[in-house]
C-alpha atoms as a PDB file:
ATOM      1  CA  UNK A   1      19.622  47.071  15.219  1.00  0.00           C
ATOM      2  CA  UNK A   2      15.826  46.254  15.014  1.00  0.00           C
ATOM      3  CA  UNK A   3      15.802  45.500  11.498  1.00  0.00           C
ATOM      4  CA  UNK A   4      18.636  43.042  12.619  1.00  0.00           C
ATOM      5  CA  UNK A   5      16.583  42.197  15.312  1.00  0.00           C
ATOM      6  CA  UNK A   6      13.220  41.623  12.927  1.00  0.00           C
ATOM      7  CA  UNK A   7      15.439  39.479  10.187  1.00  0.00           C
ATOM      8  CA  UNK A   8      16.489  36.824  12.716  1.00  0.00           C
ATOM      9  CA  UNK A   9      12.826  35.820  14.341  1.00  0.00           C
ATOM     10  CA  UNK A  10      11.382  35.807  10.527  1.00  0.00           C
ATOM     11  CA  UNK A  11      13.923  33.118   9.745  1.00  0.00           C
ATOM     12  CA  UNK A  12      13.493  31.120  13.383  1.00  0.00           C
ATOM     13  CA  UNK A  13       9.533  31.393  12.623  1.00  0.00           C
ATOM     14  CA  UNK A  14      10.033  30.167   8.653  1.00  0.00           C
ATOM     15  CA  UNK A  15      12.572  27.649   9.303  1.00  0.00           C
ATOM     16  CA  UNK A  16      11.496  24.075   9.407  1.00  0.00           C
ATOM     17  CA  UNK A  17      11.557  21.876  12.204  1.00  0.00           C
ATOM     18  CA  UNK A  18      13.521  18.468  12.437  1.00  0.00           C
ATOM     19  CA  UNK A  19      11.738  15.534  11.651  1.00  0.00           C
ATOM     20  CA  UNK A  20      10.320  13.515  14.776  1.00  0.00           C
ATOM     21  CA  UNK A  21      12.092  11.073  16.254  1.00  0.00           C
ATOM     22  CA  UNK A  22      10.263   7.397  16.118  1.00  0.00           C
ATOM     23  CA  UNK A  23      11.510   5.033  19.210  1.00  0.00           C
ATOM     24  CA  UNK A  24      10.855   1.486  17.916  1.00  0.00           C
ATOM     25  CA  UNK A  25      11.313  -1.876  20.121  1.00  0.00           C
ATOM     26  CA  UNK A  26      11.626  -5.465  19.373  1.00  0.00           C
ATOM     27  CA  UNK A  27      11.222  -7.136  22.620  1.00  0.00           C
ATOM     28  CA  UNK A  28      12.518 -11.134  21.719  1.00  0.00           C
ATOM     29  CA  UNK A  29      12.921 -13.765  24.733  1.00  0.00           C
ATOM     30  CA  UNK A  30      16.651 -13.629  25.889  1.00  0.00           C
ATOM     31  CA  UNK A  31      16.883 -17.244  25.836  1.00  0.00           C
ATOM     32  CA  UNK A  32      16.089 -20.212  23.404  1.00  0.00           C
ATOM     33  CA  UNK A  33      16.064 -23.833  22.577  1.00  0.00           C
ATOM     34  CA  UNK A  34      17.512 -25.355  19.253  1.00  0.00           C
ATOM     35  CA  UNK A  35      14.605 -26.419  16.962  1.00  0.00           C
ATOM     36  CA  UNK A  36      12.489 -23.893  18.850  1.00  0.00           C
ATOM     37  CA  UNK A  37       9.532 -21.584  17.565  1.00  0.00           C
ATOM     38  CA  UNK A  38      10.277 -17.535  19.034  1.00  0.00           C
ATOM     39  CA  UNK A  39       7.833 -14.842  18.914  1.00  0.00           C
ATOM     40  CA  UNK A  40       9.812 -10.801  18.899  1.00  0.00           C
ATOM     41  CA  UNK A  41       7.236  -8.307  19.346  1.00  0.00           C
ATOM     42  CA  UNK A  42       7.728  -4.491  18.164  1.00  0.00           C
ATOM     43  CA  UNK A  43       6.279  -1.571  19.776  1.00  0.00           C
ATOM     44  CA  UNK A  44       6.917   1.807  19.634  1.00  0.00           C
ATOM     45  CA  UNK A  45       6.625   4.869  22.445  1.00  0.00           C
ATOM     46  CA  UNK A  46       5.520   7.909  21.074  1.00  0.00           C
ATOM     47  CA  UNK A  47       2.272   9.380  20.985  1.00  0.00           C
ATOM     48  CA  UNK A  48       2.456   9.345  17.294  1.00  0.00           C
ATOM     49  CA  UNK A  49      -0.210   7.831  14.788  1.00  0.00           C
ATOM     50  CA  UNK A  50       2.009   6.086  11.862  1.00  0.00           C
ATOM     51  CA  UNK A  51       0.588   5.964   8.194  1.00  0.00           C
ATOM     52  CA  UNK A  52       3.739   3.712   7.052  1.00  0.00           C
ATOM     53  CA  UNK A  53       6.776   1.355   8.079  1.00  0.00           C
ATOM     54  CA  UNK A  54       9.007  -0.089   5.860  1.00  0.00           C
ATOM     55  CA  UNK A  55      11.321  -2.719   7.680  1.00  0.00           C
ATOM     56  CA  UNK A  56      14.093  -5.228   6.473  1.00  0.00           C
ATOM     57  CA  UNK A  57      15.270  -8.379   8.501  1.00  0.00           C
ATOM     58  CA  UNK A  58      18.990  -8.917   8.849  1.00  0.00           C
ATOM     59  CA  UNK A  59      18.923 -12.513  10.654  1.00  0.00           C
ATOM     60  CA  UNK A  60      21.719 -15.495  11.352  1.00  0.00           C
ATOM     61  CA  UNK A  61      21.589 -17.973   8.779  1.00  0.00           C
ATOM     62  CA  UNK A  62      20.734 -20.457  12.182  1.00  0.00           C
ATOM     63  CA  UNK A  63      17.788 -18.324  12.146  1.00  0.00           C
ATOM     64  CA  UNK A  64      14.836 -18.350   9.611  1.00  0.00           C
ATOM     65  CA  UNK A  65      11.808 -15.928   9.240  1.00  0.00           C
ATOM     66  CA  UNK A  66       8.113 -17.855   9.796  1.00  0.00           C
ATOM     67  CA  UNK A  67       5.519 -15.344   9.731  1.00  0.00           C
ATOM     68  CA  UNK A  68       4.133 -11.690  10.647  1.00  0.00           C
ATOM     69  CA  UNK A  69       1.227 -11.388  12.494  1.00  0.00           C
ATOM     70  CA  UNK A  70      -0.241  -7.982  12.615  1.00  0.00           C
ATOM     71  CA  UNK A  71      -2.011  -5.897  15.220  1.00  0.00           C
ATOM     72  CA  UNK A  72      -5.778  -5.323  14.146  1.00  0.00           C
ATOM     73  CA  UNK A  73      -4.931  -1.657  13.326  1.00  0.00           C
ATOM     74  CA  UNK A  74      -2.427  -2.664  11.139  1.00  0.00           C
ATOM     75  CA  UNK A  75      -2.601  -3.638   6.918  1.00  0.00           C
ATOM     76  CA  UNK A  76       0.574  -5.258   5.544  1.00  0.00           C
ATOM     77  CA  UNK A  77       1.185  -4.025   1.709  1.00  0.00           C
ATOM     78  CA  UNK A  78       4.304  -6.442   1.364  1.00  0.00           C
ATOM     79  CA  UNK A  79       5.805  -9.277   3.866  1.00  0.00           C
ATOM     80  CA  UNK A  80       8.674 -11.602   3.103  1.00  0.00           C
ATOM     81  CA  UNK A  81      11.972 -13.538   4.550  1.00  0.00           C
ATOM     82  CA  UNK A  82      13.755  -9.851   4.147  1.00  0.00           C
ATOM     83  CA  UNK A  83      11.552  -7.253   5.384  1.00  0.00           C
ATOM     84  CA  UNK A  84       7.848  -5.940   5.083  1.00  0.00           C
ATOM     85  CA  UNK A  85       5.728  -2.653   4.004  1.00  0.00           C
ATOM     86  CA  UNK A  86       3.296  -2.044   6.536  1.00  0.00           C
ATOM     87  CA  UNK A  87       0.398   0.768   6.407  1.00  0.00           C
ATOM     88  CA  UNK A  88      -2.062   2.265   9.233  1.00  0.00           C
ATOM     89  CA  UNK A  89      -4.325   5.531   9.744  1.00  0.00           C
ATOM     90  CA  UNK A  90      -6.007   4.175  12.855  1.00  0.00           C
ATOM     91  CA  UNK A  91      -2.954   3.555  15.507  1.00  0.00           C
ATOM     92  CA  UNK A  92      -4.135   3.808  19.299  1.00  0.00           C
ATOM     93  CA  UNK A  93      -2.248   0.741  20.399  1.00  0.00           C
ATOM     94  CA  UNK A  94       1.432   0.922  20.309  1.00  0.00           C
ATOM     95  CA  UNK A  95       2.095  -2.748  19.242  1.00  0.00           C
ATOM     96  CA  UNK A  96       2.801  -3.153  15.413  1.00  0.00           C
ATOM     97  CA  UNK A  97       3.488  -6.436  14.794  1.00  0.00           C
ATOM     98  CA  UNK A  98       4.727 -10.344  16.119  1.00  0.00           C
ATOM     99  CA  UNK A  99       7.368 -11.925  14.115  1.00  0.00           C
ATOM    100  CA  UNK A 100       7.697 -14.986  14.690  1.00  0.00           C
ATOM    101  CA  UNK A 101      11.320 -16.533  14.023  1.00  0.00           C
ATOM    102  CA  UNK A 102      12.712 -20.136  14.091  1.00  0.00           C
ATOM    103  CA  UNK A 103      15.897 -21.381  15.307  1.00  0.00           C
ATOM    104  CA  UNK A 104      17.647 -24.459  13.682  1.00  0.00           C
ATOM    105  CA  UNK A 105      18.207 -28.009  15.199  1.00  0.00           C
ATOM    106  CA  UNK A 106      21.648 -27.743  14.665  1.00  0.00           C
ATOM    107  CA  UNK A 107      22.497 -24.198  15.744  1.00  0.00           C
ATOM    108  CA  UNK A 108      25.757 -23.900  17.990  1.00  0.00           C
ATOM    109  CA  UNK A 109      24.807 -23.658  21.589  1.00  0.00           C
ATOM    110  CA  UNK A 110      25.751 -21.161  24.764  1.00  0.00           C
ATOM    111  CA  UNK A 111      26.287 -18.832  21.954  1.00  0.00           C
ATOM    112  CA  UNK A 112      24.755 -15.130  21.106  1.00  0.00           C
ATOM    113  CA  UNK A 113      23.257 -14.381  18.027  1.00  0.00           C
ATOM    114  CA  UNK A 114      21.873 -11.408  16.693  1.00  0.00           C
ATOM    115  CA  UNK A 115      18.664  -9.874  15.063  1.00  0.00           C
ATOM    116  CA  UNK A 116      18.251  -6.776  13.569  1.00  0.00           C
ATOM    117  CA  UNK A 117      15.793  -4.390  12.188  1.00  0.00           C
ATOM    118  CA  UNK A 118      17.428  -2.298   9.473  1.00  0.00           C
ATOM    119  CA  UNK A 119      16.652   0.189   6.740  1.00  0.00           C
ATOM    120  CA  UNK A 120      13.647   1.913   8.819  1.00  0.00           C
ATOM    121  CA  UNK A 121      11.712   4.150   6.607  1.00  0.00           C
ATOM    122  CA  UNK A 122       8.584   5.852   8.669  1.00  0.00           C
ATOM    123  CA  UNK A 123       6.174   8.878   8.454  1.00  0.00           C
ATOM    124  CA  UNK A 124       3.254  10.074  10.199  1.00  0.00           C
ATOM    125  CA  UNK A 125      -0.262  10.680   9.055  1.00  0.00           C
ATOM    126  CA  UNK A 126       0.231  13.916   8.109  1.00  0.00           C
ATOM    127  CA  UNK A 127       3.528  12.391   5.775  1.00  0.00           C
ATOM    128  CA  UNK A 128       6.114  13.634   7.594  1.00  0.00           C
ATOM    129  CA  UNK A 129       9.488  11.678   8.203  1.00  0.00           C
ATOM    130  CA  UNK A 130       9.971  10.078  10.884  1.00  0.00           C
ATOM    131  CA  UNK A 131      13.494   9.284  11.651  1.00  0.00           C
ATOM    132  CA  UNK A 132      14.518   6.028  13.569  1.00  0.00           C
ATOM    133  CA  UNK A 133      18.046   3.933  14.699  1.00  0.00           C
ATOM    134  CA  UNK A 134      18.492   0.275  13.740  1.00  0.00           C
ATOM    135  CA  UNK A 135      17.069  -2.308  16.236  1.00  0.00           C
ATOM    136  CA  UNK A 136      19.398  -4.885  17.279  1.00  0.00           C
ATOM    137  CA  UNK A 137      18.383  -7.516  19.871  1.00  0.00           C
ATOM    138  CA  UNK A 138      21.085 -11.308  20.825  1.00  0.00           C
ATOM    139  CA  UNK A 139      19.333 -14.175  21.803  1.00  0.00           C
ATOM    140  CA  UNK A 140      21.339 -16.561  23.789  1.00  0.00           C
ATOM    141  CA  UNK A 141      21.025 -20.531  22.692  1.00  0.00           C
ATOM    142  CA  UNK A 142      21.108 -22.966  25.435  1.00  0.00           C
ATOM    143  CA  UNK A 143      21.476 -26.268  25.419  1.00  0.00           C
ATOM    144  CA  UNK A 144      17.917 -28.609  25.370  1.00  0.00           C
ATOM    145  CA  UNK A 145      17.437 -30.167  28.530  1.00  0.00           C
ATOM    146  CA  UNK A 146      18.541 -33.578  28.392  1.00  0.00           C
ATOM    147  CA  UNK A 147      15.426 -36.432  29.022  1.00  0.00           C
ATOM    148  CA  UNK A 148      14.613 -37.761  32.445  1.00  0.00           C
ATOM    149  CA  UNK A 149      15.311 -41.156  31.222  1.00  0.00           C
ATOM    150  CA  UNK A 150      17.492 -42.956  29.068  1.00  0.00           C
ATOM    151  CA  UNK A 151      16.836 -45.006  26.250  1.00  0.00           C
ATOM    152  CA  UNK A 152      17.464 -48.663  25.865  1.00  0.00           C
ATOM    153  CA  UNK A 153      19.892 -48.196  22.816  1.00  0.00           C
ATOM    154  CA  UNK A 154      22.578 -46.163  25.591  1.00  0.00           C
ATOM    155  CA  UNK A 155      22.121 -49.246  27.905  1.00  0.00           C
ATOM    156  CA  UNK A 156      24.045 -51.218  25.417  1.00  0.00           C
ATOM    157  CA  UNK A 157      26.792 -48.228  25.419  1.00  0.00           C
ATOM    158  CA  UNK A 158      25.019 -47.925  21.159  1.00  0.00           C
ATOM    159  CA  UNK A 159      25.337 -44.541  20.450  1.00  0.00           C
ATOM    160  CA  UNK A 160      22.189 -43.862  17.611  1.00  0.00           C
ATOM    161  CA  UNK A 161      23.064 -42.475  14.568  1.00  0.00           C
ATOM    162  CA  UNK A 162      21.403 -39.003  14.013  1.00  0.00           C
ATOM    163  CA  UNK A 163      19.505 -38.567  10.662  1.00  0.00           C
ATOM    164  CA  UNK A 164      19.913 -35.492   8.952  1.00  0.00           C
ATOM    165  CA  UNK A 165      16.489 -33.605   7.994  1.00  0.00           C
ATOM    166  CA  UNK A 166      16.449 -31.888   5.065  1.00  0.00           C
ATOM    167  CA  UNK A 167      14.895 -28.439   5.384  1.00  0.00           C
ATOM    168  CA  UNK A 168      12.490 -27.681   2.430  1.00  0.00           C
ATOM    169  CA  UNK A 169      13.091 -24.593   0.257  1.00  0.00           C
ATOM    170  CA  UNK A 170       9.115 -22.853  -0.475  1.00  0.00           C
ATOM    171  CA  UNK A 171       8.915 -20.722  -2.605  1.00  0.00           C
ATOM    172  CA  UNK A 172       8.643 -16.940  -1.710  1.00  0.00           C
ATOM    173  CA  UNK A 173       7.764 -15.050  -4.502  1.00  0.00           C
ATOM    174  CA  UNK A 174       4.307 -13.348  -4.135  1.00  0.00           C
ATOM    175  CA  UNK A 175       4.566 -10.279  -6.919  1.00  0.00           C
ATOM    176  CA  UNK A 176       2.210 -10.159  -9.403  1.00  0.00           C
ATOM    177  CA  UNK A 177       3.506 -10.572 -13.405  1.00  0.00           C
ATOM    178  CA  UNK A 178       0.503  -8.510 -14.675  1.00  0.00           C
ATOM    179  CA  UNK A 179      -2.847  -7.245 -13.360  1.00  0.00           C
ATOM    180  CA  UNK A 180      -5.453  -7.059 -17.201  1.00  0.00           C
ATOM    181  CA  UNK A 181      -8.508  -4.939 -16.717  1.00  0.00           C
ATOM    182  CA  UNK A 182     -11.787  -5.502 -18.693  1.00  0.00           C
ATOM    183  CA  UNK A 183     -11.919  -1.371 -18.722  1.00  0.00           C
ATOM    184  CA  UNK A 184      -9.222   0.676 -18.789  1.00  0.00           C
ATOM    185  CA  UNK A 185      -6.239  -0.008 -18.559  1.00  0.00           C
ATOM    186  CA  UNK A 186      -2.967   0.453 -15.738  1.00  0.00           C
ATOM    187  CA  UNK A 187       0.553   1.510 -15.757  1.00  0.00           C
ATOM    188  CA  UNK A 188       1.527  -2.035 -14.187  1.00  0.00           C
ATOM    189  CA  UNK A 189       4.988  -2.194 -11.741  1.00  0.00           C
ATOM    190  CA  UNK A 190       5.204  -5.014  -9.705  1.00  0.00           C
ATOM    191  CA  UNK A 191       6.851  -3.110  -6.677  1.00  0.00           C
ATOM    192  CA  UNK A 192       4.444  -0.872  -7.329  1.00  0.00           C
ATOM    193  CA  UNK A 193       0.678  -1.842  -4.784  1.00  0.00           C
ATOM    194  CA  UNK A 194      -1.390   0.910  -5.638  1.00  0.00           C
ATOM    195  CA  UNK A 195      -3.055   1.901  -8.521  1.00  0.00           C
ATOM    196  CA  UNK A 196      -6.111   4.584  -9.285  1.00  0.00           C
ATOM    197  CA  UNK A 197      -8.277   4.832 -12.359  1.00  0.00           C
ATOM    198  CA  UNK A 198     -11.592   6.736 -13.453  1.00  0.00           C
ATOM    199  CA  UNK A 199     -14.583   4.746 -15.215  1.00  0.00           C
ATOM    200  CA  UNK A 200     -17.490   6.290 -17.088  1.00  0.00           C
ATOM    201  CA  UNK A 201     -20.644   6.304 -14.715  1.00  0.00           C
ATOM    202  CA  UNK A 202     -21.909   3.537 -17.624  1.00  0.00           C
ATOM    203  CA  UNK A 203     -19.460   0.836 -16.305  1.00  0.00           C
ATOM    204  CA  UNK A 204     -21.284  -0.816 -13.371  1.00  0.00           C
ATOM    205  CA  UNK A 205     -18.370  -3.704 -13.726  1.00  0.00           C
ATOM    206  CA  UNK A 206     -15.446  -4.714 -13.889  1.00  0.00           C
ATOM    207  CA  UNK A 207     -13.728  -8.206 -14.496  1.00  0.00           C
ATOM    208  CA  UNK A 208      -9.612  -8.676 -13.143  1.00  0.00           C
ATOM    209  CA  UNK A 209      -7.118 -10.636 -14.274  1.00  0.00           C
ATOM    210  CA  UNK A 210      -3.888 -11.157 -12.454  1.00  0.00           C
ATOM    211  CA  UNK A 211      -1.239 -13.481 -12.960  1.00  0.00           C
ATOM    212  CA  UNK A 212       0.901 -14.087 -10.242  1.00  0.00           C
ATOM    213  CA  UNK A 213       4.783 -14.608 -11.037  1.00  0.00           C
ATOM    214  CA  UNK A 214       5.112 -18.214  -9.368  1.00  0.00           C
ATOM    215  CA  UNK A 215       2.826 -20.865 -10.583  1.00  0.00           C
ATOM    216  CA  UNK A 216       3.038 -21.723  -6.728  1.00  0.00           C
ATOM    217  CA  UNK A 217       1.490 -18.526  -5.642  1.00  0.00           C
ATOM    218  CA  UNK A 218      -2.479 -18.379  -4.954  1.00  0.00           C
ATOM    219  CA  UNK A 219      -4.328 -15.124  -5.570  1.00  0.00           C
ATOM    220  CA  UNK A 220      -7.490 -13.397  -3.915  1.00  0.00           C
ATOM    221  CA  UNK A 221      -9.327 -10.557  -5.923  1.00  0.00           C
ATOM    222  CA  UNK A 222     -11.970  -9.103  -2.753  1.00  0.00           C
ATOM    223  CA  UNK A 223     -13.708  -6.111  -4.639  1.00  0.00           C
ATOM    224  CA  UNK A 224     -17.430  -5.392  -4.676  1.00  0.00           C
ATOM    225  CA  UNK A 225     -20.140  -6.980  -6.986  1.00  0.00           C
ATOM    226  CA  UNK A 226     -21.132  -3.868  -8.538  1.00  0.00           C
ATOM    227  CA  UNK A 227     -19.196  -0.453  -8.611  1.00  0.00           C
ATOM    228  CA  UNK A 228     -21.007   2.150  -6.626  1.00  0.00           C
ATOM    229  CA  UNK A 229     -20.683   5.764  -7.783  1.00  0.00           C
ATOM    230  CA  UNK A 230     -17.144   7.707  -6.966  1.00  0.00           C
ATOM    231  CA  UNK A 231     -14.219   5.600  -5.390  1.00  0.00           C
ATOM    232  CA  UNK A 232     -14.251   1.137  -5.023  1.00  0.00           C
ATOM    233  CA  UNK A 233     -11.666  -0.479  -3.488  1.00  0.00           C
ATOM    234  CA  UNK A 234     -10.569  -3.900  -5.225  1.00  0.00           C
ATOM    235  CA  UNK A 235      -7.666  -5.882  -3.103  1.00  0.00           C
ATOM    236  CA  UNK A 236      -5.985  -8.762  -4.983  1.00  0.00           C
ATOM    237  CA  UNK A 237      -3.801 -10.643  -1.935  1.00  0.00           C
ATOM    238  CA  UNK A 238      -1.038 -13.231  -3.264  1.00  0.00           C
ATOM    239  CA  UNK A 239       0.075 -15.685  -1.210  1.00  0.00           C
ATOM    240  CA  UNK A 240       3.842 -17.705  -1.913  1.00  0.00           C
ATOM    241  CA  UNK A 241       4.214 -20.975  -0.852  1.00  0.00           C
ATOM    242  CA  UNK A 242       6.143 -20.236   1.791  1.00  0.00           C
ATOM    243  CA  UNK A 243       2.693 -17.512   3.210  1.00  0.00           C
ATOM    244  CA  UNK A 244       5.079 -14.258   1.820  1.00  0.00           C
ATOM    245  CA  UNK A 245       2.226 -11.999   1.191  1.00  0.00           C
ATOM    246  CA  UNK A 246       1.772  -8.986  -1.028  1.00  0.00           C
ATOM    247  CA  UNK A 247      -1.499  -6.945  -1.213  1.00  0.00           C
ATOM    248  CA  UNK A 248      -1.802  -4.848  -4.607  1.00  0.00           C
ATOM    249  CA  UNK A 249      -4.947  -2.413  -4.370  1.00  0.00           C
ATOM    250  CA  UNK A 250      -6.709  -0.711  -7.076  1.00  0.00           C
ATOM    251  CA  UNK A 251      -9.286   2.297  -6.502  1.00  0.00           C
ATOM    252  CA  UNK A 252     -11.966   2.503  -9.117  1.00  0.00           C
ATOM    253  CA  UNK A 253     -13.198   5.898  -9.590  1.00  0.00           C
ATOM    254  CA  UNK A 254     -16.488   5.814 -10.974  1.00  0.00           C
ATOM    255  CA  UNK A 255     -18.252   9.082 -12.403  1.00  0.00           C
ATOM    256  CA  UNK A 256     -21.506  10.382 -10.714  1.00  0.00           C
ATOM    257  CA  UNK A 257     -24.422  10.870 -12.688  1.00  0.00           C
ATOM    258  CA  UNK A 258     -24.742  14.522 -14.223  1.00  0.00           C
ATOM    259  CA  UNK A 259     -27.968  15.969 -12.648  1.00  0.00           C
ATOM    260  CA  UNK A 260     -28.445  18.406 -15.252  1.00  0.00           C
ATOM    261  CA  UNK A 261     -29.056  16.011 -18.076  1.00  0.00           C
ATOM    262  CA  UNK A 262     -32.672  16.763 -18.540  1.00  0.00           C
ATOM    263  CA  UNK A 263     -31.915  20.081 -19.182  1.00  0.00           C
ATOM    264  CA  UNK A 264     -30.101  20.003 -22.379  1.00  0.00           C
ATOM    265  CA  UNK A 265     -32.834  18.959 -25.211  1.00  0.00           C
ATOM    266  CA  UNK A 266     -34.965  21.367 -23.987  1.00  0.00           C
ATOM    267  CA  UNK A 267     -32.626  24.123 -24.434  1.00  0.00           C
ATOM    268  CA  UNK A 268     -31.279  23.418 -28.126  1.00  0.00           C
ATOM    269  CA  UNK A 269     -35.398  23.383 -29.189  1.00  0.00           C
ATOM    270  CA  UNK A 270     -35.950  26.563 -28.243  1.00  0.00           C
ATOM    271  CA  UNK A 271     -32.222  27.543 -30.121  1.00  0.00           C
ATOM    272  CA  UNK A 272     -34.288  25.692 -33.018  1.00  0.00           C
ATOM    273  CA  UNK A 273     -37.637  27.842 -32.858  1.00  0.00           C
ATOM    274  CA  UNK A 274     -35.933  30.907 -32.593  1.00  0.00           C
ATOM    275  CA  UNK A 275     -33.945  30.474 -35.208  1.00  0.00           C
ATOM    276  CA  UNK A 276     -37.008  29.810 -37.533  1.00  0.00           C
ATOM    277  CA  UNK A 277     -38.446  33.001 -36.842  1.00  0.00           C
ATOM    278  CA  UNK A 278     -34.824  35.415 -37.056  1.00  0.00           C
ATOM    279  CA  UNK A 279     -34.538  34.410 -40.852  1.00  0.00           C
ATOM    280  CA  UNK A 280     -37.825  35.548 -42.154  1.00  0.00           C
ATOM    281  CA  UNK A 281     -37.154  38.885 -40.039  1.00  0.00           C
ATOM    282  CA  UNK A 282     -33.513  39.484 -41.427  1.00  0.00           C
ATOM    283  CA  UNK A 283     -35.294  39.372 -45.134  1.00  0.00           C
ATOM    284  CA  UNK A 284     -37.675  41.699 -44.487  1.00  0.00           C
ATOM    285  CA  UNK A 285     -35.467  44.143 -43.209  1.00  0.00           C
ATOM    286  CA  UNK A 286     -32.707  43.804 -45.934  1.00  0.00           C
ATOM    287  CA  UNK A 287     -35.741  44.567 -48.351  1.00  0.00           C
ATOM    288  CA  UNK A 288     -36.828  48.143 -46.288  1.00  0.00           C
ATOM    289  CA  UNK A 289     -32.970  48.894 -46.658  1.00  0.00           C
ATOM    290  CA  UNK A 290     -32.957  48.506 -50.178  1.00  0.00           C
ATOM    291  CA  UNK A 291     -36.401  50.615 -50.634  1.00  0.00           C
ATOM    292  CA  UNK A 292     -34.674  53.057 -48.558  1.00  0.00           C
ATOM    293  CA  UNK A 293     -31.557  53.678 -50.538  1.00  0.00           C
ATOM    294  CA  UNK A 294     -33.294  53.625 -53.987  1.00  0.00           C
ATOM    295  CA  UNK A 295     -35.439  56.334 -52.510  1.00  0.00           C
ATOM    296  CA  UNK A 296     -32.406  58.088 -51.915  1.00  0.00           C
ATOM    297  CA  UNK A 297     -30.820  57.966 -55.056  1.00  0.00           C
ATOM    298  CA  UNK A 298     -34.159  59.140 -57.006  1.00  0.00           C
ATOM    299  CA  UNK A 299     -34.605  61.954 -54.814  1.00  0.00           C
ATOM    300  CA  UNK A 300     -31.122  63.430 -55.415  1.00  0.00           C
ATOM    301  CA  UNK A 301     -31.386  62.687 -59.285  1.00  0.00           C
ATOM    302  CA  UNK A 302     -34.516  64.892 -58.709  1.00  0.00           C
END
């Protein structure tokens, strides 16, 4: 019975706990306008420090993404109409992110619609899983309140003819086709934002090329002016058309200095001198050998 006993708290102390659970908010005004500009905050409750968030968008057609705008403790790896990849060590305040979200002018009125945050993927600092429910939040559209005064066009009983908008397509691609290196060389991905290589301590420099996939996309390479010894941090940022970011980042390992170099010559000339000297000494006594052995033979033929 105690060996019983002993078998079942080794497996309740070796068995691994559940992942934590992540409570995530998006807090989005419960009214809105047609044609009107909406900010939907998420936050989170725990007293947990997040390394990662990966987040898609499922939103009305009547209802377009504008941008992401990030708490200070917050880096964004990816950001798009569809979702984002977001990245942080330093958490203290439980606000992620703003996105802001914009309805269309011609969006049916007293009607719900709804957002939701889907495909959650989380972990802590210390990488482990987080697990998390979909986010869903309705937004009620009212109608826009109607001018104090009328116009001159309704005194005449003219009803004016509304002209149609058209609602420009930008383009959203901000990937990366290829990132060239004037040393070494990468295993480029373009859904792939990190990258680490190792440089002799020689290379002070490096020069980047990276061409984006959209001819529409602009591209910032921030990395410092000469590489300082062990790791350097180059960020290339592309920006779409329509601001879709992606951030690719390279680390740039270069080697420190071997202290010990001095060392070396000095050794291999006194390998040199010795060897000089062992030579003449072998010869010598290969020549008392051979005196000793004829001696031998004449004594015994004495």
């Amino acid at each position: 019975m105690k060996q019983i006993f002993k078998i079942i708290t080794l497996l309740l102390i070796i068995t691994p706990l559940k992942s934590k659970a992540l409570e995530l908010n998006l807090n989005c005004p419960k009214e809105a306008y047609p044609n009107e500009t909406i900010n939907c905050v998420l936050t989170y409750e725990n007293e947990i420090t997040l390394n990662t968030l990966i987040i898609k968008y499922t939103l009305p057609k009547e209802i377009t993404y504008q941008d992401l705008i990030l708490n200070s403790n917050w880096e964004s790896y990816y950001q798009s109409n569809k979702g984002t990849v977001l990245g942080s060590n330093t958490t203290t305040n439980n606000t992620i992110t703003t996105l802001t979200l914009k309805i269309s002018k011609n969006i049916e009125t007293n009607k719900e619609y709804t957002i939701s945050l889907t495909n959650i993927d989380a972990s802590d600092t210390n990488f482990n899983s987080l697990t998390t429910e979909d986010i869903t939040t309705t937004i009620k559209i009212i109608p826009t309140p109607s001018p104090t005064t009328e116009s001159t066009t309704q005194e005449n009983n003219q009803i004016p003819t509304p002209t149609e908008e058209k609602e420009e397509i930008l383009d959203n691609d901000s990937k990366l086709k290829s990132i060239t290196l004037s040393y070494g060389k990468i295993n480029f991905d373009p859904n792939t934002f990190e990258y680490k290589i190792t440089v002799p301590n020689s290379v002070t420099n490096i020069t980047i090329e990276a061409i984006p996939n959209s001819d529409k996309s602009t591209i910032t390479i921030d990395k410092p002016i000469e590489l300082i010894e062990g790791n350097n941090k180059i960020t290339i940022t592309v920006e779409a058309e329509d601001k879709t970011t992606s951030k690719y980042i390279i680390i740039i390992n270069r080697e420190i200095f071997p202290s010990n170099i001095e060392t070396t010559p000095t050794n291999s000339k006194t390998l040199n001198i010795d060897l000089k000297y062992l030579i003449p000494i072998i010869i010598i006594l290969l020549l008392i050998i051979i005196i000793l052995i004829i001696k031998t033979i004449n004594n015994k033929n004495k």
